[in-house]
C-alpha atoms as a PDB file:
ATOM      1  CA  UNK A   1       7.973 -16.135 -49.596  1.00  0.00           C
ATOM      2  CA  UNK A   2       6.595 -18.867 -47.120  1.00  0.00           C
ATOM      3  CA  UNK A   3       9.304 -17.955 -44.498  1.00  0.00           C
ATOM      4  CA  UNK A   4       7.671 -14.486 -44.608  1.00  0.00           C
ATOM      5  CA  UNK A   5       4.497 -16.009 -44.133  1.00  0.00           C
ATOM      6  CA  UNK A   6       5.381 -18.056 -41.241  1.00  0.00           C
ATOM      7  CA  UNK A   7       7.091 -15.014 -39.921  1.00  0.00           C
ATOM      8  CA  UNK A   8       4.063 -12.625 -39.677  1.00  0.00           C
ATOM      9  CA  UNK A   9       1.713 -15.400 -38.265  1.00  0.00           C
ATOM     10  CA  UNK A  10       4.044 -15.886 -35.238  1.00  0.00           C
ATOM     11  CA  UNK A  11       3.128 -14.545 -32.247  1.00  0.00           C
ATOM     12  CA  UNK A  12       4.797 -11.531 -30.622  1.00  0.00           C
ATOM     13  CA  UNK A  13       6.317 -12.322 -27.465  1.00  0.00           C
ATOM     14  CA  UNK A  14       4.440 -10.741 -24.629  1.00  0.00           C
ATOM     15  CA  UNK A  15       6.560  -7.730 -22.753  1.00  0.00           C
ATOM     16  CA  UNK A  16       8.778  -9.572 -19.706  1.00  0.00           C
ATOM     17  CA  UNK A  17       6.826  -9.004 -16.006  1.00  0.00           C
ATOM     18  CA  UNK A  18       7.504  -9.293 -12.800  1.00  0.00           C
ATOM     19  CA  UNK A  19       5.354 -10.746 -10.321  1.00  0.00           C
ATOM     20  CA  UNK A  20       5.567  -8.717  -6.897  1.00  0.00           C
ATOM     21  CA  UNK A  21       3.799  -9.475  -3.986  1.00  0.00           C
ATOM     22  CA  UNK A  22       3.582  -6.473  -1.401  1.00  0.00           C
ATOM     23  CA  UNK A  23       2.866  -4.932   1.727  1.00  0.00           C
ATOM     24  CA  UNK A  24       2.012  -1.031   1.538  1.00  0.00           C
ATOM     25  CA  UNK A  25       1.488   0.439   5.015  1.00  0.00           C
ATOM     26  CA  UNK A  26       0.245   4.054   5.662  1.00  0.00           C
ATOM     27  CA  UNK A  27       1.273   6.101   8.711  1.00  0.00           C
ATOM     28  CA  UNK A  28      -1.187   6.353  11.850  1.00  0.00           C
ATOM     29  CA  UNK A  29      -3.519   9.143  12.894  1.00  0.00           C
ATOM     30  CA  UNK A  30      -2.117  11.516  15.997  1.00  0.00           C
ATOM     31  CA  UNK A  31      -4.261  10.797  19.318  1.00  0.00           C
ATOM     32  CA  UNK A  32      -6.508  13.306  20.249  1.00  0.00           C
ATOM     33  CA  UNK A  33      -5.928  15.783  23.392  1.00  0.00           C
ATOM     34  CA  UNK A  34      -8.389  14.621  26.064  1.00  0.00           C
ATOM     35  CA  UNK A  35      -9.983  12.541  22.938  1.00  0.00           C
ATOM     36  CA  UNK A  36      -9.911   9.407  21.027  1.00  0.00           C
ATOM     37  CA  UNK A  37      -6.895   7.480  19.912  1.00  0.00           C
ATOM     38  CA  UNK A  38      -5.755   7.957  16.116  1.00  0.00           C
ATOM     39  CA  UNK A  39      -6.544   5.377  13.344  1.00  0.00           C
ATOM     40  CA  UNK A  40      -4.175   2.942  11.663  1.00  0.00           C
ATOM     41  CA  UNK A  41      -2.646   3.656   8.580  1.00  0.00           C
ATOM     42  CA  UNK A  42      -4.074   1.705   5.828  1.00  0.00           C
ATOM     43  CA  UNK A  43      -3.659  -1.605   5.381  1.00  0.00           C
ATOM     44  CA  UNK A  44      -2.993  -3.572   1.466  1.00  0.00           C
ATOM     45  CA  UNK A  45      -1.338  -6.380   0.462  1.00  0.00           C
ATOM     46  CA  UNK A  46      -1.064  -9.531  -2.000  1.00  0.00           C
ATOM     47  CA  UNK A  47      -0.118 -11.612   0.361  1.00  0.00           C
ATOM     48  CA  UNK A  48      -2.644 -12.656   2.756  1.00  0.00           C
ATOM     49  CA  UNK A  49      -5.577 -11.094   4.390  1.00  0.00           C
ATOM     50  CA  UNK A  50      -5.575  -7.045   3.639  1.00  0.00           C
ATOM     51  CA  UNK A  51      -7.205  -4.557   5.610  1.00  0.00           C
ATOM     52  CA  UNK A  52     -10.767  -4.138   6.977  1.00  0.00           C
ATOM     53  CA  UNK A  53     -10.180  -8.392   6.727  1.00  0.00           C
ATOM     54  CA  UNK A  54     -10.737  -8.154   3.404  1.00  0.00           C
ATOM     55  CA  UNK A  55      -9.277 -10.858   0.560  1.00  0.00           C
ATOM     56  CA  UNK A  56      -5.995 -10.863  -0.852  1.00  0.00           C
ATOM     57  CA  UNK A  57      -5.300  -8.543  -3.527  1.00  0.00           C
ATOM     58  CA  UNK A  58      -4.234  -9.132  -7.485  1.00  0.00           C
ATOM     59  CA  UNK A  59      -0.195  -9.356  -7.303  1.00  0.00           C
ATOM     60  CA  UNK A  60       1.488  -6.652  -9.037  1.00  0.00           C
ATOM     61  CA  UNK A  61       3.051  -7.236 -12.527  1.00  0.00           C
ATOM     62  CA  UNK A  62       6.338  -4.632 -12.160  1.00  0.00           C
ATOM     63  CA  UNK A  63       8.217  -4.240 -16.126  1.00  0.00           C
ATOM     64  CA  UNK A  64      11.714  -4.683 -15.947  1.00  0.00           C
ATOM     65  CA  UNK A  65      14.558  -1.482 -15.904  1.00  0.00           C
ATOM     66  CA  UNK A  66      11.425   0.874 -15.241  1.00  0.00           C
ATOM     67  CA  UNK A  67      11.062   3.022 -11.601  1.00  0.00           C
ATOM     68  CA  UNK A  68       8.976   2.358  -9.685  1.00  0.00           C
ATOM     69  CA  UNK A  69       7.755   5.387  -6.886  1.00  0.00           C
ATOM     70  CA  UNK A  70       8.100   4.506  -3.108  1.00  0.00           C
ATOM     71  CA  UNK A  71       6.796   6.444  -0.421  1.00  0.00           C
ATOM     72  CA  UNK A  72       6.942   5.844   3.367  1.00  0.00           C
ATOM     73  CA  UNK A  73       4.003   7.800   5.024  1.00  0.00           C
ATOM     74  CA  UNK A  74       5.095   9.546   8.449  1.00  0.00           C
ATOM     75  CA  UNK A  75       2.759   9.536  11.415  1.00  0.00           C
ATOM     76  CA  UNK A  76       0.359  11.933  11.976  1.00  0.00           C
ATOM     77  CA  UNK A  77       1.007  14.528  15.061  1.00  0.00           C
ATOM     78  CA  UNK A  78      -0.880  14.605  18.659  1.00  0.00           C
ATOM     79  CA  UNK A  79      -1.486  18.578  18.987  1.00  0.00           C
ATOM     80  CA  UNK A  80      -2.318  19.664  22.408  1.00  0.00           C
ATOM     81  CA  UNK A  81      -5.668  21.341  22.855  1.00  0.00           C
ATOM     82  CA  UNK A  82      -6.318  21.475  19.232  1.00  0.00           C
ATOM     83  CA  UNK A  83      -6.881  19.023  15.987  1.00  0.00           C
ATOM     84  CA  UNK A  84      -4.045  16.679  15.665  1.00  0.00           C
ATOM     85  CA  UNK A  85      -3.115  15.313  12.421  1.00  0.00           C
ATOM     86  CA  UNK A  86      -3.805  12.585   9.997  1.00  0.00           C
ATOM     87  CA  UNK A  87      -0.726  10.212   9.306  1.00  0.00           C
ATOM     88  CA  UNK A  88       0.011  10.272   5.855  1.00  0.00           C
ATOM     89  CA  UNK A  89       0.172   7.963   2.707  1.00  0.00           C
ATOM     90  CA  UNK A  90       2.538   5.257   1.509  1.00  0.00           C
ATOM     91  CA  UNK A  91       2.569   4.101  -2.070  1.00  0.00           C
ATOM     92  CA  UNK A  92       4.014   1.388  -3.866  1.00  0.00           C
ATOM     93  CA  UNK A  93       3.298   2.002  -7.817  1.00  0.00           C
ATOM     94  CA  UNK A  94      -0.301   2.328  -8.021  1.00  0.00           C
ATOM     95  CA  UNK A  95      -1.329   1.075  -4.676  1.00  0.00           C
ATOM     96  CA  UNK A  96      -2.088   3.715  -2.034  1.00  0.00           C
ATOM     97  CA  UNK A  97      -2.538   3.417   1.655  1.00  0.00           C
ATOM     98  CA  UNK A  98      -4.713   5.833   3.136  1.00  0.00           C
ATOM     99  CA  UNK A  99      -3.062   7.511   6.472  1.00  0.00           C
ATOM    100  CA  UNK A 100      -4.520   7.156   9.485  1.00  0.00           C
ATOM    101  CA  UNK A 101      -7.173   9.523  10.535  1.00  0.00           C
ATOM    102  CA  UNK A 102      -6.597  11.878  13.313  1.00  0.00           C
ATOM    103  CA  UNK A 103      -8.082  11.294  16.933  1.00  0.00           C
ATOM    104  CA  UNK A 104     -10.801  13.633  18.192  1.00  0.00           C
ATOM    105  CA  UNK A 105     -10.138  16.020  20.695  1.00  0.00           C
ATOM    106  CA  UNK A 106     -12.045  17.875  23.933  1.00  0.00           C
ATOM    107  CA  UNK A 107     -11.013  21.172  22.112  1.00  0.00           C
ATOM    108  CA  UNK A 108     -13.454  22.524  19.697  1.00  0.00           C
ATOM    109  CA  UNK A 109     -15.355  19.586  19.530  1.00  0.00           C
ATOM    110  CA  UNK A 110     -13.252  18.223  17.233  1.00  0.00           C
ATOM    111  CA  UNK A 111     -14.073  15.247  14.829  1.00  0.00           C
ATOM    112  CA  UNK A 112     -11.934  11.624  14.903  1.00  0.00           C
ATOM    113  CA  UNK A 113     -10.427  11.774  11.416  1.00  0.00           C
ATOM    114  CA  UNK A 114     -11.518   9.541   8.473  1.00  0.00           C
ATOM    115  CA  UNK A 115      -8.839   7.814   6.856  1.00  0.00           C
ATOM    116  CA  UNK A 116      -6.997   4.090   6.297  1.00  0.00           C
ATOM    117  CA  UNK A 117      -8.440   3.646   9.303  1.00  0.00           C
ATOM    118  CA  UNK A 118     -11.154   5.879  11.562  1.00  0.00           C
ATOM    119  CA  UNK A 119     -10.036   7.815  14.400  1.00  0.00           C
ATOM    120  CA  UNK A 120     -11.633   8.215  17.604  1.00  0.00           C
ATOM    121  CA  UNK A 121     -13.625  10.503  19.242  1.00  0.00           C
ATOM    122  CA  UNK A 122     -16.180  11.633  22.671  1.00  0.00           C
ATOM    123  CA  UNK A 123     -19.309  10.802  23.390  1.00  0.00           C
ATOM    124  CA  UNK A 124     -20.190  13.735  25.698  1.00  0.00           C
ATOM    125  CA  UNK A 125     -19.839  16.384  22.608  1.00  0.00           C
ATOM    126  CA  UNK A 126     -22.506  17.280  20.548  1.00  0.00           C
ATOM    127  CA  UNK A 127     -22.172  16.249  17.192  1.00  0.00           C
ATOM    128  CA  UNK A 128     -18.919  15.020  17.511  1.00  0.00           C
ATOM    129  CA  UNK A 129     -18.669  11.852  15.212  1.00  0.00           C
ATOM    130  CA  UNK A 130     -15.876   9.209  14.912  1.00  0.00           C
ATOM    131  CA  UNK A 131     -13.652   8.800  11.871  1.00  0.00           C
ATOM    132  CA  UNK A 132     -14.471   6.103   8.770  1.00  0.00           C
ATOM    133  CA  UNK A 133     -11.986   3.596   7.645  1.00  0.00           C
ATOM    134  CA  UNK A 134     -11.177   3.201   4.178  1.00  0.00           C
ATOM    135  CA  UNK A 135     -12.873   0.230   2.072  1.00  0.00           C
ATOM    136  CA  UNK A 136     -10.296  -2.675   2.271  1.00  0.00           C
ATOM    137  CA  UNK A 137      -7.974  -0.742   3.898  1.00  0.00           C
ATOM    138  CA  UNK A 138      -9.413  -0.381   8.074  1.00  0.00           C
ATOM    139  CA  UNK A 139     -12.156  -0.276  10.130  1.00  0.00           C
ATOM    140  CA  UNK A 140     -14.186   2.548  11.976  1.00  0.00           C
ATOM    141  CA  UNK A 141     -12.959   4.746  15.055  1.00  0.00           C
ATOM    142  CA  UNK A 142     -15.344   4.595  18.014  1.00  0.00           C
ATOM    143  CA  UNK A 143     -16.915   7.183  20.279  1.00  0.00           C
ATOM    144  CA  UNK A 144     -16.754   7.291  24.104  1.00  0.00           C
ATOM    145  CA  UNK A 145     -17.594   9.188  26.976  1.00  0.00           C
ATOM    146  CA  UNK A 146     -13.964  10.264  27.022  1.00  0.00           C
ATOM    147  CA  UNK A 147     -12.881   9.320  23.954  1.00  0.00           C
ATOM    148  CA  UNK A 148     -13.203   6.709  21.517  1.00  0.00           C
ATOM    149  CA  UNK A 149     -10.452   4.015  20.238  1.00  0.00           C
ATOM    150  CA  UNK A 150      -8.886   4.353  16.516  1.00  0.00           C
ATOM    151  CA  UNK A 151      -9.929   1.772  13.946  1.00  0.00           C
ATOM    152  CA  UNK A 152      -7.585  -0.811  12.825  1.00  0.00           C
ATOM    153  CA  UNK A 153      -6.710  -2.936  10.065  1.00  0.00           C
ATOM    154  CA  UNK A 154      -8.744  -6.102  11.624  1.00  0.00           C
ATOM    155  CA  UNK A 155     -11.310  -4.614  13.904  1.00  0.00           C
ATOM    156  CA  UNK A 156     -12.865  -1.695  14.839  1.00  0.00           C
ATOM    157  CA  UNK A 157     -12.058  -0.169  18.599  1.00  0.00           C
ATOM    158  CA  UNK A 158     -13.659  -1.808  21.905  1.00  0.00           C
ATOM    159  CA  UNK A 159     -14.846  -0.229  25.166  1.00  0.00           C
ATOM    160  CA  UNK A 160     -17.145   2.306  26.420  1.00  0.00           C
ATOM    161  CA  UNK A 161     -17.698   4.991  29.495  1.00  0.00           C
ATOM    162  CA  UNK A 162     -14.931   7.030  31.122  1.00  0.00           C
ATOM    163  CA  UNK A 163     -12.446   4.328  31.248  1.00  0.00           C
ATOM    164  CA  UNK A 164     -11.665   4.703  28.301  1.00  0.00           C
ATOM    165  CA  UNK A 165     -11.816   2.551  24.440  1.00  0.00           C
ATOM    166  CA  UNK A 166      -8.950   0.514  23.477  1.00  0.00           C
ATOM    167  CA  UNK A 167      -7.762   0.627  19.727  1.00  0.00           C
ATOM    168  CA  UNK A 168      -8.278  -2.013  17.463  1.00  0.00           C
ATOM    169  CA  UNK A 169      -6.321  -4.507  16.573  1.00  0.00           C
ATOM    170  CA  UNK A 170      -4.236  -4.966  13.184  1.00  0.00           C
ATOM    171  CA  UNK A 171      -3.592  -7.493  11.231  1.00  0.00           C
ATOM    172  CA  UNK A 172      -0.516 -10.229  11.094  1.00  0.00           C
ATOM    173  CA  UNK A 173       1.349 -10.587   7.927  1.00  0.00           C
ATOM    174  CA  UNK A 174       4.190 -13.276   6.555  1.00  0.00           C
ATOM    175  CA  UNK A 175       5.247 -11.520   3.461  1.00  0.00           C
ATOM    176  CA  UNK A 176       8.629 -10.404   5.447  1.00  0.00           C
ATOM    177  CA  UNK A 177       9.469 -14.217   6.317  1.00  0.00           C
ATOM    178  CA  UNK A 178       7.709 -14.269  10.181  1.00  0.00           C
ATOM    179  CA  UNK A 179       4.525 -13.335  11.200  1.00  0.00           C
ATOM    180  CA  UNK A 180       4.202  -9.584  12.110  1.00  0.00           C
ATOM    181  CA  UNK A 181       1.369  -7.613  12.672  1.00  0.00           C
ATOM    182  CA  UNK A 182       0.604  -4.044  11.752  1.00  0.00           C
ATOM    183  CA  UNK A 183      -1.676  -1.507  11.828  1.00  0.00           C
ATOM    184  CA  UNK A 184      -3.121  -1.120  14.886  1.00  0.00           C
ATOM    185  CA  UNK A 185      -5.401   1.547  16.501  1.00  0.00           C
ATOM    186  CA  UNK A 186      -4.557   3.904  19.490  1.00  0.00           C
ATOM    187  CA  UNK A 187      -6.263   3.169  22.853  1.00  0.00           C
ATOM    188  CA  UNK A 188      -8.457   6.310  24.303  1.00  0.00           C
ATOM    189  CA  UNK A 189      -7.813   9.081  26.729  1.00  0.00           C
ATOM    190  CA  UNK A 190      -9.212   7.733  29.972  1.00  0.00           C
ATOM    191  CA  UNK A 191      -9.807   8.600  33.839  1.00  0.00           C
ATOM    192  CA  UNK A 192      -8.804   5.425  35.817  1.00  0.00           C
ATOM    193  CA  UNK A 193      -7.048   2.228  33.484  1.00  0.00           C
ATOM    194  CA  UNK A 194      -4.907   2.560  30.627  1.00  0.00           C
ATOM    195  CA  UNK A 195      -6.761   1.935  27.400  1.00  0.00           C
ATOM    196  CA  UNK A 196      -4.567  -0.218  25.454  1.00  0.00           C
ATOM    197  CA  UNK A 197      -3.341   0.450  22.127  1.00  0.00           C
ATOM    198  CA  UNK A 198      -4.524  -2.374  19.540  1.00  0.00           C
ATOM    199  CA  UNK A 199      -2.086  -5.160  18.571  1.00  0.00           C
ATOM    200  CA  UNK A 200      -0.066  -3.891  15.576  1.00  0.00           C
ATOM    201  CA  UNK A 201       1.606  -0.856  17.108  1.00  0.00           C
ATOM    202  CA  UNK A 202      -0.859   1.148  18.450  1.00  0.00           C
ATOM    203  CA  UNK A 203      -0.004   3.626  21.094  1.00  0.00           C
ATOM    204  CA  UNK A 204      -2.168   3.331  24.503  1.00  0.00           C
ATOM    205  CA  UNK A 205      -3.876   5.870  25.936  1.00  0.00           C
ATOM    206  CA  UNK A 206      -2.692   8.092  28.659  1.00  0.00           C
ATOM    207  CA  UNK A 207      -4.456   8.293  31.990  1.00  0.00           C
ATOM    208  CA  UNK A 208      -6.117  11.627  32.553  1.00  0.00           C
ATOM    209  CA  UNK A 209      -4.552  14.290  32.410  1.00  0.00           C
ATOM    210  CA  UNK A 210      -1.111  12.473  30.962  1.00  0.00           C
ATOM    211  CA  UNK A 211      -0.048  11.212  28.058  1.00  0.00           C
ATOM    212  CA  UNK A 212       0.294   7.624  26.603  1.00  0.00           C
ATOM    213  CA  UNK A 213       2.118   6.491  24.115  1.00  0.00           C
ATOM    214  CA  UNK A 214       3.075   7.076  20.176  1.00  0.00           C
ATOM    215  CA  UNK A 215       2.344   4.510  17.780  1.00  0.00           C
ATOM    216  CA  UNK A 216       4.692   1.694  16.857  1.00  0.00           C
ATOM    217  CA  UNK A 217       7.680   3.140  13.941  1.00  0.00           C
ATOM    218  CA  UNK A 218       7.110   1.390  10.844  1.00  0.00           C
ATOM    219  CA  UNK A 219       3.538  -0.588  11.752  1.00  0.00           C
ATOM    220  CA  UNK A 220       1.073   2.337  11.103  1.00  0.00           C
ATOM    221  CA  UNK A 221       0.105   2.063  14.630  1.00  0.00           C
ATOM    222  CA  UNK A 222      -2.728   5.079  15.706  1.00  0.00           C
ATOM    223  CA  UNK A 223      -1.013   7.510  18.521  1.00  0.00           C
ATOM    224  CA  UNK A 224      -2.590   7.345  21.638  1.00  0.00           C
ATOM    225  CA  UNK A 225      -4.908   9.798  23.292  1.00  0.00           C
ATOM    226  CA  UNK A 226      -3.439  12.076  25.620  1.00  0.00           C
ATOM    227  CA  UNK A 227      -4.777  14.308  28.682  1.00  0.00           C
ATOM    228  CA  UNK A 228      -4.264  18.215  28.743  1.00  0.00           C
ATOM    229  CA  UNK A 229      -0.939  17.977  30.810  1.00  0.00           C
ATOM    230  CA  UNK A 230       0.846  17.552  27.754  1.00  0.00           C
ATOM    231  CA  UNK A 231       0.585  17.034  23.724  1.00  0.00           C
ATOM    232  CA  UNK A 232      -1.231  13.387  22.899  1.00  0.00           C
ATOM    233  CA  UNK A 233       0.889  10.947  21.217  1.00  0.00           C
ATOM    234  CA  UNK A 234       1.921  10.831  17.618  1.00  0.00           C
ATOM    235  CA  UNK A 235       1.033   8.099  14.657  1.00  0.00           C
ATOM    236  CA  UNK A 236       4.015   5.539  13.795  1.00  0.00           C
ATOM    237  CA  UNK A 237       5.319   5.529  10.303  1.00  0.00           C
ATOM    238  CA  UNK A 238       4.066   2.925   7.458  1.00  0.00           C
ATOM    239  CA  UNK A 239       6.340   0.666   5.622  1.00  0.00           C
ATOM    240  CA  UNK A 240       6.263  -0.888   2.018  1.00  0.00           C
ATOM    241  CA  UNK A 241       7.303  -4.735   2.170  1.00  0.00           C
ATOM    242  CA  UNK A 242       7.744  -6.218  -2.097  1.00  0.00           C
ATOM    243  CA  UNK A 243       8.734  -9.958  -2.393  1.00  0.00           C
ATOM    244  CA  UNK A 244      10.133 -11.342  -5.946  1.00  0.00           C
ATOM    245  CA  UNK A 245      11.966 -14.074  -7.563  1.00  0.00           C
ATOM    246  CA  UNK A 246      15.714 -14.347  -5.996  1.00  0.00           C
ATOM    247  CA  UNK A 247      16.323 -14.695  -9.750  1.00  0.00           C
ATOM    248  CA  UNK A 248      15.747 -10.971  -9.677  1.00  0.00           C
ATOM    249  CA  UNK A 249      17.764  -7.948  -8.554  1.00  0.00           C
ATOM    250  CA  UNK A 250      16.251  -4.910  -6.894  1.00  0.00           C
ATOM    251  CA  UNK A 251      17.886  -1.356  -7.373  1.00  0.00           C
ATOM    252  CA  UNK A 252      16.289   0.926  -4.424  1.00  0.00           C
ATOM    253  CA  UNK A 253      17.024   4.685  -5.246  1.00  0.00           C
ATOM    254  CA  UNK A 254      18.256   7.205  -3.806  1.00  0.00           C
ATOM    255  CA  UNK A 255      15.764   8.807  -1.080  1.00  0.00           C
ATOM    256  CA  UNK A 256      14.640   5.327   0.233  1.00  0.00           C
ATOM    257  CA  UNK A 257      16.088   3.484   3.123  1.00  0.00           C
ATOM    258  CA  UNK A 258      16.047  -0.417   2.640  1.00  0.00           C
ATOM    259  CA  UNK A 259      17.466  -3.518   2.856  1.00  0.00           C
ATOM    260  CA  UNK A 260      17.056  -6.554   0.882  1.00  0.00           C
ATOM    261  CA  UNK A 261      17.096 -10.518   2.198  1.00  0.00           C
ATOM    262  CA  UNK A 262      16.587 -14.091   1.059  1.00  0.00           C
ATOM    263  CA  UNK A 263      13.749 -16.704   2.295  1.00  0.00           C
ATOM    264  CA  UNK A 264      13.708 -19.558   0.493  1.00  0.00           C
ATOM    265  CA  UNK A 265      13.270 -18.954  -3.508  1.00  0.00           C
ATOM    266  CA  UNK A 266      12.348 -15.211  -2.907  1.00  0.00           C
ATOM    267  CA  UNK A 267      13.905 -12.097  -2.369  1.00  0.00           C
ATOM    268  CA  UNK A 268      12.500  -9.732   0.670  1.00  0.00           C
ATOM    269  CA  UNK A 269      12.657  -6.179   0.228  1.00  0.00           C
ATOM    270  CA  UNK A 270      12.115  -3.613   3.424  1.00  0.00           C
ATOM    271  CA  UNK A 271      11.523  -0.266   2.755  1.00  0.00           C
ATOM    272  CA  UNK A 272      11.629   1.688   6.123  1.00  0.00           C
ATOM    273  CA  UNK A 273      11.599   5.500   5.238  1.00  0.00           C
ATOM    274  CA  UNK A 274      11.706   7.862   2.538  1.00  0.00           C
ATOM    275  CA  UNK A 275      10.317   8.707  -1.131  1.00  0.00           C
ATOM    276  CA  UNK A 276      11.718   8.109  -4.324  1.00  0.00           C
ATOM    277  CA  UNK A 277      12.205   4.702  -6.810  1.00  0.00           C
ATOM    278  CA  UNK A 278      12.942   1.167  -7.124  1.00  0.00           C
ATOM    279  CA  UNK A 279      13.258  -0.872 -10.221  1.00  0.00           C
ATOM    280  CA  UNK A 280      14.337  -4.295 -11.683  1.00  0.00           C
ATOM    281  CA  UNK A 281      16.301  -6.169 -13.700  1.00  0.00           C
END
């Protein structure tokens, strides 16, 4: 009777957790045609400063032999005398990066986009406003004669008047092992100098009337704004970055493209492209 006892007063044992730190990475904004430069993708992480330099966030507790979603967010596309597109979202679980929002454009007075972080957009247009980061995630686009620079993980776009705004720049990160930085914004349209994409992948501008460049693959960098030659540059895609115990072992499903690597007494997982699962055990 007493071993009964004993055996209903002792504790369960709680469910077995994993802690994972990550890196979730949204896909930039598409410049704007004769406009502002598109917005980084959203920035969050565990590890480190997260976006719009905010603090660290809670590390994620993953459950062992249970799938996990992954989704790489593709930049968003520069569209040539009409609204280009936000990049789109990358998850990890329950965290969500907000893509990139959109540059403005000459065309149809058309907005910067709001999203992980705000696009661009002119000066000279009535009404035309730039596009709002997302809280923790990335600053504020900018407006411009010309057009304004996208918003970034660390800082909002610089520069004024018809030479143009340069994005803003994103933010460093160690999770993968060495310091990288992503999520930068795209540099504006301009008449004269090349406005500079910020650091972190973002795409410069293009010197009226020709393009600049796309953002960076895999940092979230904001496309550059283009002229009205040709189509304004597109977004770069996000990335999701999880770092474990090397005790552990990873299973990434099919759909994702990634590679696992050691540093240290953890185990680096780099998730480049795709949507689908990963789990534990």
């Amino acid at each position: 009777m007493l071993n009964n006892v004993v055996s209903l007063l002792s504790p369960i044992p709680a469910p077995a957790v994993l802690d994972v730190h990550f890196l979730v990475v949204a896909g930039g904004g598409g410049g704007g045609s004769v406009g502002g430069g598109g917005g980084a993708g959203g920035f969050r992480t565990s590890y480190g400063t997260s976006g719009r330099n905010s603090s660290a966030e809670s590390v994620f507790s993953a459950s062992f032999s249970t799938n996990y979603n992954v989704t790489i967010g593709g930049g968003g596309t520069g569209v040539r005398f009409g609204p280009s597109t936000n990049g789109s979202d990358s998850i990890f679980a329950t965290i969500t990066s907000t893509g990139g929002g959109r540059g403005g454009a000459n065309s149809g007075a058309v907005n910067g986009g709001n999203g992980g972080a705000g696009g661009g957009a002119r000066s000279d247009i009535g009404g035309s406003t730039a596009g709002t980061g997302a809280t923790a995630q990335g600053f504020d686009g900018s407006r411009s004669i010309y057009g304004g620079g996208g918003g970034a993980g660390a800082a909002g776009a610089t520069g004024t008047g018809a030479a143009g705004c340069a994005g803003g720049n994103g933010i460093a990160s160690t999770i993968s092992g060495s310091s990288v930085t992503y999520g930068g914004g795209g540099g504006s349209v301009s008449e004269s100098t090349t406005a500079a994409g910020g650091s972190g992948g973002g795409g410069n501008g293009g010197i009226y009337p020709n393009a600049g460049t796309d953002g960076q693959t895999n940092r979230g960098g904001g496309g550059g704004g283009g002229g009205d030659a040709v189509a304004p540059n597109n977004g770069g895609s996000g990335i999701v970055i999880l770092r474990y115990t090397n005790t552990k072992t990873i299973t990434i499903g099919a759909g994702l493209t990634g590679s696992t690597t050691t540093s240290g007494s953890d185990k680096i997982t780099t998730i480049t492209a795709g949507t689908g699962n990963v789990s534990w055990a």
